[in-house]
Protein backbone atom coordinates (compact mmCIF):
# COMPACT_ATOMS: atom_id res chain seq x y z
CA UNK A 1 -9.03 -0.21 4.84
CA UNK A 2 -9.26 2.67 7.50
CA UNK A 3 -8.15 6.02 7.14
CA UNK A 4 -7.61 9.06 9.50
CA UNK A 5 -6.82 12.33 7.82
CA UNK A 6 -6.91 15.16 10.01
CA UNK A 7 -8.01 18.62 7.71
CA UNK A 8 -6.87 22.14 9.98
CA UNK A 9 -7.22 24.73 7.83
CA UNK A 10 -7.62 28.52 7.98
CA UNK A 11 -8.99 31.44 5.49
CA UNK A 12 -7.18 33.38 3.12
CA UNK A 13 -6.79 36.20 3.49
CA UNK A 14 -9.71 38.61 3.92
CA UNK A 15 -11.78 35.33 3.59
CA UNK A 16 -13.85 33.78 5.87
CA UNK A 17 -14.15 30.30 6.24
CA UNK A 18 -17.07 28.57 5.89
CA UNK A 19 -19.37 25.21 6.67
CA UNK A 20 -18.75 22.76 4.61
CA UNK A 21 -21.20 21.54 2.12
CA UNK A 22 -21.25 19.68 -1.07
CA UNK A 23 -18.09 17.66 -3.10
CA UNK A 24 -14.69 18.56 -3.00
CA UNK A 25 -12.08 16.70 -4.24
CA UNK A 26 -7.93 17.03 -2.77
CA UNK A 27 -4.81 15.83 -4.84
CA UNK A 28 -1.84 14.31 -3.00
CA UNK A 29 1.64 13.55 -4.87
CA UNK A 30 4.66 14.22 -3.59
CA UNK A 31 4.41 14.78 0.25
CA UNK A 32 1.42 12.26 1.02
CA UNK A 33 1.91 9.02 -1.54
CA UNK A 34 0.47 6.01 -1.09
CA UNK A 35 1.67 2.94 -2.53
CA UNK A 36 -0.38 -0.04 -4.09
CA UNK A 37 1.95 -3.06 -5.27
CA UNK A 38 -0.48 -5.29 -7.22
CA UNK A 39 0.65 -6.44 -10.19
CA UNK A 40 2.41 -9.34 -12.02
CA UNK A 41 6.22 -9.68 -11.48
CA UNK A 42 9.06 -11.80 -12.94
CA UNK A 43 11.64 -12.00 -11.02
CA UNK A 44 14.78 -13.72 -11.17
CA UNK A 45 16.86 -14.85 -7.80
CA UNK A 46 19.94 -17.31 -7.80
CA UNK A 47 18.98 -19.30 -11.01
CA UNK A 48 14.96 -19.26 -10.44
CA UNK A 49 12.75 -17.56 -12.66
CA UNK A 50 9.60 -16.91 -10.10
CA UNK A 51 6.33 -15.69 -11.60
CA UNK A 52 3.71 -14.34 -9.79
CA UNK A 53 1.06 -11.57 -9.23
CA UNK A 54 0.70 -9.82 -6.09
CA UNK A 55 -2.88 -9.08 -4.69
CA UNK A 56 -2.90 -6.08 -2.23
CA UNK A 57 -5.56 -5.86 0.26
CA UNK A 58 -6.59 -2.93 2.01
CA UNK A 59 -4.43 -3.80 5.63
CA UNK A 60 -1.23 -3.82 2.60
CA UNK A 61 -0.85 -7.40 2.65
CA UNK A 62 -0.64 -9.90 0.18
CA UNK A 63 -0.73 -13.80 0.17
CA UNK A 64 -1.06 -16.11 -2.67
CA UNK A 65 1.05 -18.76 -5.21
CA UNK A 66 3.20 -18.77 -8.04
CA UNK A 67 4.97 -20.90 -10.37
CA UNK A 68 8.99 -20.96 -10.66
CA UNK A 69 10.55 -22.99 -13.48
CA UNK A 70 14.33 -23.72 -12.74
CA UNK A 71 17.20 -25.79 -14.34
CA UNK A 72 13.92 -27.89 -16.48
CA UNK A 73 11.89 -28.46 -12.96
CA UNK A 74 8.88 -26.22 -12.35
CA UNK A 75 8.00 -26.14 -9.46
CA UNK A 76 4.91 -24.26 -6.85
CA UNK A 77 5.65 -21.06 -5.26
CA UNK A 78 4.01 -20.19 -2.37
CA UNK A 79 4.28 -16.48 -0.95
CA UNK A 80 2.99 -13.99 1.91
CA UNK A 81 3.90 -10.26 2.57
CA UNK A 82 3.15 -6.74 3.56
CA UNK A 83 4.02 -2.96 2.58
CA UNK A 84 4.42 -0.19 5.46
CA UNK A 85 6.02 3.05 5.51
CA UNK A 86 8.53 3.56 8.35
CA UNK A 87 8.72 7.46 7.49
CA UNK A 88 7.43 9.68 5.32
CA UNK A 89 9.71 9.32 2.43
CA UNK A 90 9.96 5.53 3.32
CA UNK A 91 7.76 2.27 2.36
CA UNK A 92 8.93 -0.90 3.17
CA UNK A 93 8.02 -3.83 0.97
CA UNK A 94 8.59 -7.40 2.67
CA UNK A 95 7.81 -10.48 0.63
CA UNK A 96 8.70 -14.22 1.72
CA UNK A 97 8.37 -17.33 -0.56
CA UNK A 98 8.25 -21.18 -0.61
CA UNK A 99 9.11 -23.24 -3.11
CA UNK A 100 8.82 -26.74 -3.89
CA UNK A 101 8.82 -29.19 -6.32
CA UNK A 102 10.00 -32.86 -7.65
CA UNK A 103 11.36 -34.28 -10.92
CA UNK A 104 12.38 -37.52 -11.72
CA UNK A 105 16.33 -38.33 -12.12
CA UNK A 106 17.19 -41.76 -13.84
CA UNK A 107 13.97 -43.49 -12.10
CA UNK A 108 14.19 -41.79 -8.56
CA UNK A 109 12.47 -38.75 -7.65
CA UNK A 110 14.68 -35.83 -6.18
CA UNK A 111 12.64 -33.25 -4.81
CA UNK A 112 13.62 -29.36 -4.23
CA UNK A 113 12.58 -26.75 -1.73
CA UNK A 114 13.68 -23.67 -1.30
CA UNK A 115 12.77 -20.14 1.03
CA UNK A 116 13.28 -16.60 -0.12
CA UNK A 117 12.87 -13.28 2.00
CA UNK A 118 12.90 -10.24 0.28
CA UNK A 119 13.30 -6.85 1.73
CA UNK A 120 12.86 -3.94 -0.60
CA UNK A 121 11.74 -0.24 -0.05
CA UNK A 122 9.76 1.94 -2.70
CA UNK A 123 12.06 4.60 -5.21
CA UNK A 124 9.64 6.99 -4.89
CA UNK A 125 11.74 8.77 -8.31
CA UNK A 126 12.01 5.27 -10.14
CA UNK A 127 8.99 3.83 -8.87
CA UNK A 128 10.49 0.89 -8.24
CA UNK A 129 10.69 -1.55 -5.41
CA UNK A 130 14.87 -1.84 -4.56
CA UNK A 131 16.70 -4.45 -2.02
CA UNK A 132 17.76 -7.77 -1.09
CA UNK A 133 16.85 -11.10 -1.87
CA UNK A 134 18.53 -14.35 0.89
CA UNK A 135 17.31 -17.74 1.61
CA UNK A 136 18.32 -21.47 1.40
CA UNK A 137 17.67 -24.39 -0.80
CA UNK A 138 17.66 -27.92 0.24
CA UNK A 139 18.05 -30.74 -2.21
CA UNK A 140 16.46 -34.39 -1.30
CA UNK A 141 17.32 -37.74 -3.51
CA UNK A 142 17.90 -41.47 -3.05
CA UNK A 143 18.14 -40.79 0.82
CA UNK A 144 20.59 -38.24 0.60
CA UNK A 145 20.12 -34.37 0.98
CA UNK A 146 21.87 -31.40 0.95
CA UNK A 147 21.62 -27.79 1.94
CA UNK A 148 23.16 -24.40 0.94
CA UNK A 149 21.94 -21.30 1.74
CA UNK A 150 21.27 -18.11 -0.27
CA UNK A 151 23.83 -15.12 0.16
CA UNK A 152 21.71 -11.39 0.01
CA UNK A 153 21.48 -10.93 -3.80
CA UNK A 154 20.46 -7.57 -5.08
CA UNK A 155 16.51 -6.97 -6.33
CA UNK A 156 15.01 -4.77 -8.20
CA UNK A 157 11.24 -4.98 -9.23
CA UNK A 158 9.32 -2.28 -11.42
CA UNK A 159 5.54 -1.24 -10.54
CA UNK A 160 3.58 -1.03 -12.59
CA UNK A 161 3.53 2.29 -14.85
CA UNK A 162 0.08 3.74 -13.37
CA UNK A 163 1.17 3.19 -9.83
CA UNK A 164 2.97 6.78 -9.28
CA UNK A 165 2.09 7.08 -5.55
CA UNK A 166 -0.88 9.88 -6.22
CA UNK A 167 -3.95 9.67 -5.16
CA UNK A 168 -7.19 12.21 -4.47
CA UNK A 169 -9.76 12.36 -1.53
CA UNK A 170 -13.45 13.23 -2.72
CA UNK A 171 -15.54 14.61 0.03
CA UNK A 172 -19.58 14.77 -0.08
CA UNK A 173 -20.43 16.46 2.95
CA UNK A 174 -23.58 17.44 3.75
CA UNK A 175 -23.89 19.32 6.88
CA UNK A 176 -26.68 19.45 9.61
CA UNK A 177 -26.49 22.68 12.15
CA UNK A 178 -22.58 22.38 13.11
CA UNK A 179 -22.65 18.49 12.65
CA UNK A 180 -21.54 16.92 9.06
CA UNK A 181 -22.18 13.37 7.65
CA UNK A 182 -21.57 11.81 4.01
CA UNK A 183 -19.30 9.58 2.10
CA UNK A 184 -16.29 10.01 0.84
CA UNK A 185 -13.78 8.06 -1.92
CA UNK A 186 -9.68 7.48 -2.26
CA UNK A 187 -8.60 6.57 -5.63
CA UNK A 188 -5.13 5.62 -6.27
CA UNK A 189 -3.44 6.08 -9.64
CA UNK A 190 -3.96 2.93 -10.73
CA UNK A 191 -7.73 3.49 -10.39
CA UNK A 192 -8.47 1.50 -7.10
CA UNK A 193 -10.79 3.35 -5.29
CA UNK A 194 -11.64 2.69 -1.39
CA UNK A 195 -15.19 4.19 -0.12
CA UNK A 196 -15.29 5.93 3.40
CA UNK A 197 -17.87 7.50 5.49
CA UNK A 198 -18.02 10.44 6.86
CA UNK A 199 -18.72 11.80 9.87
CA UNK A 200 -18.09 15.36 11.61
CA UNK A 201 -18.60 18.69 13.18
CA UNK A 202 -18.01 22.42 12.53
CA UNK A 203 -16.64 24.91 15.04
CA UNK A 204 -18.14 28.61 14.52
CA UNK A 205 -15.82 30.39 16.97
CA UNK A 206 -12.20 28.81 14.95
CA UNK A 207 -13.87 28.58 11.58
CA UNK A 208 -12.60 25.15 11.69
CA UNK A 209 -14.40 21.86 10.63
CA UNK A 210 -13.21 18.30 11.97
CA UNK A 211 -14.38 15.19 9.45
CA UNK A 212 -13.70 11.72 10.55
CA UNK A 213 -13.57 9.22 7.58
CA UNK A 214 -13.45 5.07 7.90
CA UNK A 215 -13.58 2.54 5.79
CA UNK A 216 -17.25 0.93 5.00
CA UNK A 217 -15.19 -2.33 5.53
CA UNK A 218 -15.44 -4.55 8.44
CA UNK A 219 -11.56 -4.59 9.09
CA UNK A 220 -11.08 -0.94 10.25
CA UNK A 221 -8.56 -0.89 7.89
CA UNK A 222 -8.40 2.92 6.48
CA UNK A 223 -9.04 5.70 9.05
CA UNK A 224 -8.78 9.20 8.27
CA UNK A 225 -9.13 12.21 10.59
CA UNK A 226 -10.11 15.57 9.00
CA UNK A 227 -9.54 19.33 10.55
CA UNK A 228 -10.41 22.07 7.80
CA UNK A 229 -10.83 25.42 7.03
CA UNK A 230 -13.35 25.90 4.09
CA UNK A 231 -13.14 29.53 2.01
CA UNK A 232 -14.24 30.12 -1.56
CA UNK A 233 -15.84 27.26 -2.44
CA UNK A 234 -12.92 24.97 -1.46
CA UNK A 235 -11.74 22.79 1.27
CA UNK A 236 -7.87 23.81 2.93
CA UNK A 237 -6.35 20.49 4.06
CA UNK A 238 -3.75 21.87 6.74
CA UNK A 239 -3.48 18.80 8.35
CA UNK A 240 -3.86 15.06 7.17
CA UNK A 241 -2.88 12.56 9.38
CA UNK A 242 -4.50 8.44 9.15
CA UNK A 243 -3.76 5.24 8.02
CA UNK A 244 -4.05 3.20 4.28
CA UNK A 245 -3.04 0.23 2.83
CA UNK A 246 -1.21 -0.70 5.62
CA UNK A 247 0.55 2.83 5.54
CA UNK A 248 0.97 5.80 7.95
CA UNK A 249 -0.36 9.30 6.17
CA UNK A 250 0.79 12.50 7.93
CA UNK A 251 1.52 15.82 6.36
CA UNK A 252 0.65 18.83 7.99
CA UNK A 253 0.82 22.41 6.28
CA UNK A 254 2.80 25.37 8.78
């Protein structure tokens, strides 16, 4: 996971700002959340009872199977999706599924498949995940088959309680003439953490100090890109701008 958080930040007043140096550590709720979906879900769509538990990775996808029981069949589920933010105040949650299974019927097997899309955005308020649910079902036996499709039915999935959106950025900078490097840490509030380095440089003339954080990962998956002001002992985040979990951070103080 990548992330690029851009930091501008200027002194208070009658302060001057200063190079950064040690651990500092940021706390972002309302204006800069970031969602993590893991967890285990029942959910219930046109007669099937589908349970499963979504994996997140750090690019905010997920892929992985299920089991649905329905009318005395159970049956596999297969499923695949993602979770992106197409605004601030907006995070899109897309999950498709397969299903299939077979059951025996007076000595002749009739088997069942099934697709599901489901395309639900984040209640920031009720932290839960709210849309619409719309497929098909086909129905094979004895030669014969039929198909009927899957009007939108209405969906509504609860994260889990410690998943509020909040998260905090710990900085450990350790500076070097006007050049910084270190390590840094996300943690979510379900307690996933993601470790970043950090890399940098300090500008004596604005009083302003740039930090670009990545992902250790391989993926480039969380970016962020930092411009700061540092006064009293603390860091100023005026500007955070990147990417995590698949979603677009931005938030920039006037």
């Amino acid at each position: 996971m990548t992330v690029l958080a851009g930091l501008a930040g200027t002194c208070a007043t009658g302060l001057r700002a200063e190079v950064a140096s040690g651990t500092y550590t940021n706390t972002f709720t309302d204006a800069v959340r970031i969602w993590d979906v893991s967890g285990s879900f029942n959910d219930g769509v046109a007669g099937l009872s589908l349970n499963y538990s979504l994996n997140m990775d750090d690019a905010g996808k997920f892929r992985g199977q299920g089991a649905v029981s329905a009318g005395g069949m159970d049956m596999d589920l297969y499923y695949w999706g993602s979770v992106k933010n197409i605004s601030t105040n907006v995070t899109r949650v897309t999950l498709a599924m397969k299903l299939k299974g077979a059951v025996d019927l007076d000595g002749h097997s009739m088997t069942f498949s099934a697709t599901l899309k489901e395309n639900m955005e984040v209640d920031a308020v009720t932290r839960t995940m709210i849309g619409t649910a719309s497929g098909s079902v086909h129905v094979s036996v004895m030669g014969h088959s039929a198909s009927q499709s899957i009007p939108p039915t209405d969906v509504q999935l609860p994260l889990p309680l410690d998943m509020t959106g909040n998260w905090d950025l710990t900085l450990n900078v350790v500076p070097s003439g006007n050049r910084y490097t270190g390590d840094a840490e996300m943690k979510l509030s379900n307690g996933r953490t993601v470790p970043l380095v950090v890399a940098g440089s300090y500008n004596a003339k604005t009083d302003v100090s740039k930090l670009n954080l990545k992902s250790t990962g391989t993926g480039g998956i969380v970016r962020l890109g930092v411009t700061s002001g540092v006064a009293g002992g603390q860091i100023n985040i005026e500007k955070l701008i990147g990417k995590a979990l698949g979603q677009t951070i931005k938030s920039e103080t006037q």
